[in-house]
N, C-alpha and C. Protein backbone atom coordinates (compact mmCIF):
# COMPACT_ATOMS: atom_id res chain seq x y z
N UNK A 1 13.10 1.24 -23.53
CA UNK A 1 12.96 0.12 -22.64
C UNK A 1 11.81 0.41 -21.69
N UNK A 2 10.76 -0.66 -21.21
CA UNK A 2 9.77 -0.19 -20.61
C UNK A 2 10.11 -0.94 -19.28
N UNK A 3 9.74 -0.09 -17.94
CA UNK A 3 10.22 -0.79 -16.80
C UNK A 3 8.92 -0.39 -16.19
N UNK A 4 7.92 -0.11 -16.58
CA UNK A 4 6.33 -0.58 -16.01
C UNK A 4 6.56 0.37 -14.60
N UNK A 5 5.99 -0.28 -13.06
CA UNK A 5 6.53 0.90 -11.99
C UNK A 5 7.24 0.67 -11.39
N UNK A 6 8.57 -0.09 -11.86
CA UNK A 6 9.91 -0.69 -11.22
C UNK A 6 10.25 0.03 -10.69
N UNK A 7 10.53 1.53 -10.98
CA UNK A 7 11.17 3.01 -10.37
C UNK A 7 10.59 3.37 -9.31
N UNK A 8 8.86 2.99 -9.22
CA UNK A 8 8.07 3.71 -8.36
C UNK A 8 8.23 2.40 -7.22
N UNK A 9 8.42 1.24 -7.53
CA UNK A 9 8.55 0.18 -6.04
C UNK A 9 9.24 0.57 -5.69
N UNK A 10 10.80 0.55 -6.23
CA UNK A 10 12.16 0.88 -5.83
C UNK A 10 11.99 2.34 -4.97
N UNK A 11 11.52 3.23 -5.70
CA UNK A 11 11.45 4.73 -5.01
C UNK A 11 10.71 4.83 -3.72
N UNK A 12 9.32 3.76 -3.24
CA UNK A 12 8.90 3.76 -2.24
C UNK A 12 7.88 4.21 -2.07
N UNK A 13 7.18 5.01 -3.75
CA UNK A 13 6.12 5.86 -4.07
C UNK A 13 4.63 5.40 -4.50
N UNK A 14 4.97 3.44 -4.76
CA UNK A 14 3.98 3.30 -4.87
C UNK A 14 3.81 1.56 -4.18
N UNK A 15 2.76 1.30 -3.73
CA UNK A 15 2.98 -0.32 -2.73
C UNK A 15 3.22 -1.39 -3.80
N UNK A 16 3.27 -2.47 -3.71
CA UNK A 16 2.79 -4.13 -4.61
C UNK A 16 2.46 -4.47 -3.92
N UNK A 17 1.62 -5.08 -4.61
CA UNK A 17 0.82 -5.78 -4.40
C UNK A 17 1.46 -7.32 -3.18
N UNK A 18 0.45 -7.62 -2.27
CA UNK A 18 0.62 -8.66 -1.39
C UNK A 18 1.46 -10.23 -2.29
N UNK A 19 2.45 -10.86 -1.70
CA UNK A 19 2.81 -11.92 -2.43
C UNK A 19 2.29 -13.02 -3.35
N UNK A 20 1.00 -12.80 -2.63
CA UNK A 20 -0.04 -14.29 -2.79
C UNK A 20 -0.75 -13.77 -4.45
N UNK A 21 -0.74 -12.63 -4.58
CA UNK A 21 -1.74 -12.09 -5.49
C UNK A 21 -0.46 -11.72 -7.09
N UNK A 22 1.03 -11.41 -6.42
CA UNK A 22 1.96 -11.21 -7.30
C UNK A 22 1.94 -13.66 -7.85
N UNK A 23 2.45 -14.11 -7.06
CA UNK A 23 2.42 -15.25 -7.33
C UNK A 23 1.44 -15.87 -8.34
N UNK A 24 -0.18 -15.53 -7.78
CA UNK A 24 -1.50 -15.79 -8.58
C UNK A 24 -1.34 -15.07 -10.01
N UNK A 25 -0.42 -14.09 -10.43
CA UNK A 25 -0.27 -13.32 -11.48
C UNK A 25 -1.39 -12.32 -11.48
N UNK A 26 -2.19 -12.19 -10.24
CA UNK A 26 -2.71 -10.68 -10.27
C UNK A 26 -2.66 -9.70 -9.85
N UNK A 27 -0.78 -8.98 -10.02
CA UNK A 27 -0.66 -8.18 -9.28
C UNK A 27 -1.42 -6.44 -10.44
N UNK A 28 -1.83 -6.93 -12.05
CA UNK A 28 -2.35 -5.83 -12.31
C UNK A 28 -3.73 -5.56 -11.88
N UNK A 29 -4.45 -6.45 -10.65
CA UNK A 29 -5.75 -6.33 -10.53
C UNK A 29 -5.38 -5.42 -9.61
N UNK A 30 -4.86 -6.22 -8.25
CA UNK A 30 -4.60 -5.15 -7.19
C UNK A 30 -4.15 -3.46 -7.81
N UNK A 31 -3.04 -3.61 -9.13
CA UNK A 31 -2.84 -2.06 -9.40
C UNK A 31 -4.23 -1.35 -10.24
N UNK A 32 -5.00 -1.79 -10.23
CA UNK A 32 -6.27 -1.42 -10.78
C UNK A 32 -7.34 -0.49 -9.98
N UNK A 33 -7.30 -1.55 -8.93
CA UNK A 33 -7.72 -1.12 -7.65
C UNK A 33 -7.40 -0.14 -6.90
N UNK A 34 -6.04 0.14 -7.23
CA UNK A 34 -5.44 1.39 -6.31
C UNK A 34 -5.20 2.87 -7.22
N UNK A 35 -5.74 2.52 -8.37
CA UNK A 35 -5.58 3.12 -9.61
C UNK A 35 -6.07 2.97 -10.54
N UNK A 36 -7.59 2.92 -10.58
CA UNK A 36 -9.03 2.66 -11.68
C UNK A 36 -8.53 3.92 -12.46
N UNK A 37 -8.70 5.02 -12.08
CA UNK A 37 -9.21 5.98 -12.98
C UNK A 37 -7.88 6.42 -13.98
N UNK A 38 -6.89 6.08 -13.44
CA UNK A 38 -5.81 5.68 -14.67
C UNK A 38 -5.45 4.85 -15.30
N UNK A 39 -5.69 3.47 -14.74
CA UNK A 39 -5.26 2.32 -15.47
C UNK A 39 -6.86 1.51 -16.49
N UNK A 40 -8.05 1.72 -16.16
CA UNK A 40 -8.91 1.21 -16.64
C UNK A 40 -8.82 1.02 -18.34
N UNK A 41 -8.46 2.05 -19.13
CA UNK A 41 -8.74 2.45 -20.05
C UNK A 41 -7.46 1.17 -20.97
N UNK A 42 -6.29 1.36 -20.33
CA UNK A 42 -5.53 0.05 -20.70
C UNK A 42 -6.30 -1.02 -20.49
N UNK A 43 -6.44 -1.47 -19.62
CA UNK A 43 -6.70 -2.68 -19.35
C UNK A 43 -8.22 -3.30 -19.78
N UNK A 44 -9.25 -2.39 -20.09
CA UNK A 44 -10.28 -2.92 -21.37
C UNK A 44 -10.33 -2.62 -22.42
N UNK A 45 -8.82 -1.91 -23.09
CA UNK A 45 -9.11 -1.75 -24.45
C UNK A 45 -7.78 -2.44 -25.06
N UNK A 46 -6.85 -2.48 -24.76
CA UNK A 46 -5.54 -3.18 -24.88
C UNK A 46 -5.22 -4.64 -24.82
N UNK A 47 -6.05 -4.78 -23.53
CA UNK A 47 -5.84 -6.21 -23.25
C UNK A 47 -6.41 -7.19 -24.24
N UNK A 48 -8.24 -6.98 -24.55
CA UNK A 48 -8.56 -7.84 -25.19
C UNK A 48 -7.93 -7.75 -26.64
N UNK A 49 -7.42 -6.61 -27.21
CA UNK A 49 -6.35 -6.58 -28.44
C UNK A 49 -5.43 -7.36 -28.49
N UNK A 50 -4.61 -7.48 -27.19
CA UNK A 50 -3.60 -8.24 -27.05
C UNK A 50 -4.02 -9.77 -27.42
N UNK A 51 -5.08 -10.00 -26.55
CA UNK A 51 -5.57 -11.44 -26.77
C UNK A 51 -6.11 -11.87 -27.88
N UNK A 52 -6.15 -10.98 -29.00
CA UNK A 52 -6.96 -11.17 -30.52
C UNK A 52 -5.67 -11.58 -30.79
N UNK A 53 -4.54 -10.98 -30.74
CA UNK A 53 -3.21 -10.70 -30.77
C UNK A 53 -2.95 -12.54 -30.96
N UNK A 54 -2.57 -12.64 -29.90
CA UNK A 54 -2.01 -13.93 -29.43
C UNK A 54 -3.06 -14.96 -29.73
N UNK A 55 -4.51 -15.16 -30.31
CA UNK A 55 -5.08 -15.69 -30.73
C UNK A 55 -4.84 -16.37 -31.97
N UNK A 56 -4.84 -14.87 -32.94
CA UNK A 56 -4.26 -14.90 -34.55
C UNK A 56 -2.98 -15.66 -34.57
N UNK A 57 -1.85 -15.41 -33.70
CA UNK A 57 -1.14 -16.00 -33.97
C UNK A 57 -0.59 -17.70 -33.66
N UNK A 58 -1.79 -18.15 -32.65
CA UNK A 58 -1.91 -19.42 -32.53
C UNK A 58 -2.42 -20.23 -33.38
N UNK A 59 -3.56 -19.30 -34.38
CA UNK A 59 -4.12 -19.85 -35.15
C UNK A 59 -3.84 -19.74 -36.98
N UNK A 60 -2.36 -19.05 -36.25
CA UNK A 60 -1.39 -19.05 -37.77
C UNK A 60 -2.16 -17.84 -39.14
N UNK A 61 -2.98 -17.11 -38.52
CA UNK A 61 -3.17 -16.14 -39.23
C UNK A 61 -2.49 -15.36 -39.47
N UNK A 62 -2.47 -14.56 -40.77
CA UNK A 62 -1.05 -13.48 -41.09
C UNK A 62 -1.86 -12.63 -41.90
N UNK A 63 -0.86 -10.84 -41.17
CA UNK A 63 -1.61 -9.68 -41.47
C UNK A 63 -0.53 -8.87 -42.17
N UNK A 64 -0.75 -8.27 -43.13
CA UNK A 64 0.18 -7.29 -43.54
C UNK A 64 -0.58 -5.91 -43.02
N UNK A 65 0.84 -5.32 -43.37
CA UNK A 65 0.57 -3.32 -43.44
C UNK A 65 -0.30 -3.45 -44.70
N UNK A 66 -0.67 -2.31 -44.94
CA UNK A 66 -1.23 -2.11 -46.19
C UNK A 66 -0.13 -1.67 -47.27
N UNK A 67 -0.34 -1.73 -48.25
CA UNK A 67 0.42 -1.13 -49.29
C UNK A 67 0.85 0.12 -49.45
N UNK A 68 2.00 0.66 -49.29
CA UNK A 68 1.94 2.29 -49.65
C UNK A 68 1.42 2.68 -50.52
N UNK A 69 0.55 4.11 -50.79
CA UNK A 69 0.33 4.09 -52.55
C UNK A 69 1.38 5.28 -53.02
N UNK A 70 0.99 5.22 -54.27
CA UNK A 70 2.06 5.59 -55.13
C UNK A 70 1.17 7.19 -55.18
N UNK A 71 2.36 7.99 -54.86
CA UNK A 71 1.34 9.45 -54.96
C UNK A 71 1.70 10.14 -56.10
N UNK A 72 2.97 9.56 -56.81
CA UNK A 72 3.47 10.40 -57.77
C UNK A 72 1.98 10.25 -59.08
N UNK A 73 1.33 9.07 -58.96
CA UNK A 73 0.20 8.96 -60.33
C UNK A 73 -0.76 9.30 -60.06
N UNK A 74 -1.45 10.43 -58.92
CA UNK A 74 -2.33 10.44 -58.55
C UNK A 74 -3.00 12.23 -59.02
N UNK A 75 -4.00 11.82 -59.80
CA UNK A 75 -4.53 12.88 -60.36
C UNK A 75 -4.34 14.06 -59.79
């Protein structure tokens, strides 16, 4: 189960972001800000994945795994 820094608000260890900016839905900018050099690497390589993500599937594209291969015939 992923609870993101629910533990760390609750614990007191880490701030949130101001209301206005949780409301606007940017409370991962503000955590960016207070935390570039850990969070950057998510948030430009994940995100736009995500959004290919949710793209494909608006646009009803479909991906399989690849095929297992068969190792028992393999020279």
């Amino acid at each position: 189960m992923a609870v993101g820094a629910a533990f760390d608000f609750h614990a007191g260890t880490l701030r949130q972001a101001p209301a206005w900016l949780q409301r606007a839905g940017l409370e991962w900018l503000f955590r960016l800000a207070a935390e570039p050099r850990r969070l950057w690497r998510r948030y430009v390589f994940l995100n736009p994945l995500f959004m290919i993500g949710v793209l494909a599937q608006r646009l009803g594209w479909r991906f399989r795994a690849p095929e297992p291969r068969d190792r028992r015939n393999r020279p």
